[in-house]
C-alpha atoms as a PDB file:
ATOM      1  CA  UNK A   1      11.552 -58.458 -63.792  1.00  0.00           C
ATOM      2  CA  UNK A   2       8.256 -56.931 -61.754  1.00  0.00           C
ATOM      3  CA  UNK A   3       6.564 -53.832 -62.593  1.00  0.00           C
ATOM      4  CA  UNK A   4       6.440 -50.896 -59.938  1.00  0.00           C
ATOM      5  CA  UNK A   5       2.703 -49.722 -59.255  1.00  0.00           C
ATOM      6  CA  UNK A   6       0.525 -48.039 -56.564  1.00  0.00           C
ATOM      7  CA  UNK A   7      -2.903 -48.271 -55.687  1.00  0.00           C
ATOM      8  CA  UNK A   8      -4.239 -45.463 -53.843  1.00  0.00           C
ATOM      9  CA  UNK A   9      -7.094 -42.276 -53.652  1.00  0.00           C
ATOM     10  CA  UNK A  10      -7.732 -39.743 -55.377  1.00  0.00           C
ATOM     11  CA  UNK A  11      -7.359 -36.389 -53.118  1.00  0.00           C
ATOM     12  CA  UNK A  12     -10.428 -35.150 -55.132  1.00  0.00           C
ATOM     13  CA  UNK A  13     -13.067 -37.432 -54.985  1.00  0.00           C
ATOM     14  CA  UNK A  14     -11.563 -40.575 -53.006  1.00  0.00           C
ATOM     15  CA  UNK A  15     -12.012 -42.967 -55.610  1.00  0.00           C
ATOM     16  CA  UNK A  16      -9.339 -45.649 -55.381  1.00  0.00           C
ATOM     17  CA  UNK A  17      -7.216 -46.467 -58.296  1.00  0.00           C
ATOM     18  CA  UNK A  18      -3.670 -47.462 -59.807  1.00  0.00           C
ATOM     19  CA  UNK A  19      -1.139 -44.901 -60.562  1.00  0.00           C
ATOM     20  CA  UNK A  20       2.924 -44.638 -61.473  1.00  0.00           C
ATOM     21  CA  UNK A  21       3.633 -42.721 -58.441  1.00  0.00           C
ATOM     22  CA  UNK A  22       6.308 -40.657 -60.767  1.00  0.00           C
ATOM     23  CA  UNK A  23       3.794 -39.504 -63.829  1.00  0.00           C
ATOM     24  CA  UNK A  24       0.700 -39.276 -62.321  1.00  0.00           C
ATOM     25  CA  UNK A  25      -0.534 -35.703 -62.272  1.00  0.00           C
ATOM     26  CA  UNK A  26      -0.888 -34.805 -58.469  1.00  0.00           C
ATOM     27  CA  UNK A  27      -1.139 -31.249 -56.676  1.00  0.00           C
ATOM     28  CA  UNK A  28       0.271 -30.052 -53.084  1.00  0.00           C
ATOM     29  CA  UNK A  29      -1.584 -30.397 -49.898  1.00  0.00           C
ATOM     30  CA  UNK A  30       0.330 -29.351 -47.337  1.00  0.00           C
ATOM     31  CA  UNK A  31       3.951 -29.835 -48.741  1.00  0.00           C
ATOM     32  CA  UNK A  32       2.556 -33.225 -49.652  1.00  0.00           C
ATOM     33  CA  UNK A  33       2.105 -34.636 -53.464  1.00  0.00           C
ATOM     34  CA  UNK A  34      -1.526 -35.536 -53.498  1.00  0.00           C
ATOM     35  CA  UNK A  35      -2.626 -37.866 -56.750  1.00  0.00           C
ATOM     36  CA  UNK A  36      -5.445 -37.239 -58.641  1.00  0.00           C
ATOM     37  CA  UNK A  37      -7.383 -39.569 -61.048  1.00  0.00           C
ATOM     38  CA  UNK A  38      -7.885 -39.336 -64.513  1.00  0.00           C
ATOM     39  CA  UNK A  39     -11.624 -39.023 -64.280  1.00  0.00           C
ATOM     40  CA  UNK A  40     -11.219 -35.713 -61.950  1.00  0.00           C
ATOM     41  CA  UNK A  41      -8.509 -34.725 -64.790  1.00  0.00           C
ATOM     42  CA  UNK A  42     -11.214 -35.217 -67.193  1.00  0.00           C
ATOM     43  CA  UNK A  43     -14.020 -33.334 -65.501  1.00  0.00           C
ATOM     44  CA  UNK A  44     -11.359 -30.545 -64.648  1.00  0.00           C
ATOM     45  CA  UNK A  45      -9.858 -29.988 -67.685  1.00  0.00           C
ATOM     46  CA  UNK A  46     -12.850 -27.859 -69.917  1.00  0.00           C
ATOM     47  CA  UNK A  47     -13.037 -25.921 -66.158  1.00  0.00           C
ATOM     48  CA  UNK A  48      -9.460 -24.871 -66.563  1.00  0.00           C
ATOM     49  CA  UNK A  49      -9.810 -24.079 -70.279  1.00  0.00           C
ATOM     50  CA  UNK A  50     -12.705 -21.858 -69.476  1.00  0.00           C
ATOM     51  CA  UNK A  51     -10.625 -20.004 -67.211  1.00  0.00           C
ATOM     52  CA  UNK A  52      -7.594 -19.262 -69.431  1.00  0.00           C
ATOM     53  CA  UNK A  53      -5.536 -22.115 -68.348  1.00  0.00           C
ATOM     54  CA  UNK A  54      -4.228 -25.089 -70.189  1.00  0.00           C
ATOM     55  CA  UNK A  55      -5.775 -28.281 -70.120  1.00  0.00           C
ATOM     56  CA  UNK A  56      -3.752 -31.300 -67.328  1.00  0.00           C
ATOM     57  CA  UNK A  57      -2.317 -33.517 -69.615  1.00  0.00           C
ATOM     58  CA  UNK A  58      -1.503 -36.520 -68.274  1.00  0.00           C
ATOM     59  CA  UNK A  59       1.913 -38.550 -68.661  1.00  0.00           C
ATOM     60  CA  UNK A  60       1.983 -41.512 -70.762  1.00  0.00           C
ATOM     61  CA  UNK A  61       1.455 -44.500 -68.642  1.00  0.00           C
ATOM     62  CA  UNK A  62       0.885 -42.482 -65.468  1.00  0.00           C
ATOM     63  CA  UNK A  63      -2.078 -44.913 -64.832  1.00  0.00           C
ATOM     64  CA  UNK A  64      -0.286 -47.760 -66.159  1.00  0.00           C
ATOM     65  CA  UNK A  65       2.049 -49.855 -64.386  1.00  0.00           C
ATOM     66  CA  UNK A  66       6.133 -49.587 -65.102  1.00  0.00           C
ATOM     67  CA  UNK A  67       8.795 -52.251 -65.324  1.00  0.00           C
ATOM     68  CA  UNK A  68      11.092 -51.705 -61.914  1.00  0.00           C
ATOM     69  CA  UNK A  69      14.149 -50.101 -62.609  1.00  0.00           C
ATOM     70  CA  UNK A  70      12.581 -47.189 -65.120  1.00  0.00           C
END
């Protein structure tokens, strides 16, 4: 058994990191999913609250890798 896992970058600050392509929090850019990493989730997040909104909470293991057929 393997485990299913992208690397990739951030569409916020281009930082390159690991993600589970289908719980990682991500946003549309032109029709397109765009992932974004948990630091920029993190640095968001009291932003959002500020404004009304609810903090992103991430997925578990949406940074983590996960076994293929999940």
């Amino acid at each position: 058994m393997g485990y299913f896992y992208l690397v990739g970058t951030c569409w916020s600050c281009g930082a390159v990191f690991g993600f589970n392509p289908d719980r990682v929090p991500s946003i549309m850019v032109g029709g397109q999913r765009r992932q974004v990493c948990r630091d920029c989730i993190e640095r968001a997040n009291p932003r959002r609250v500020a404004n009304g909104l609810d903090p992103v909470v991430p997925l578990p293991g949406a940074y983590e890798p996960q076994p293929e057929g999940d």
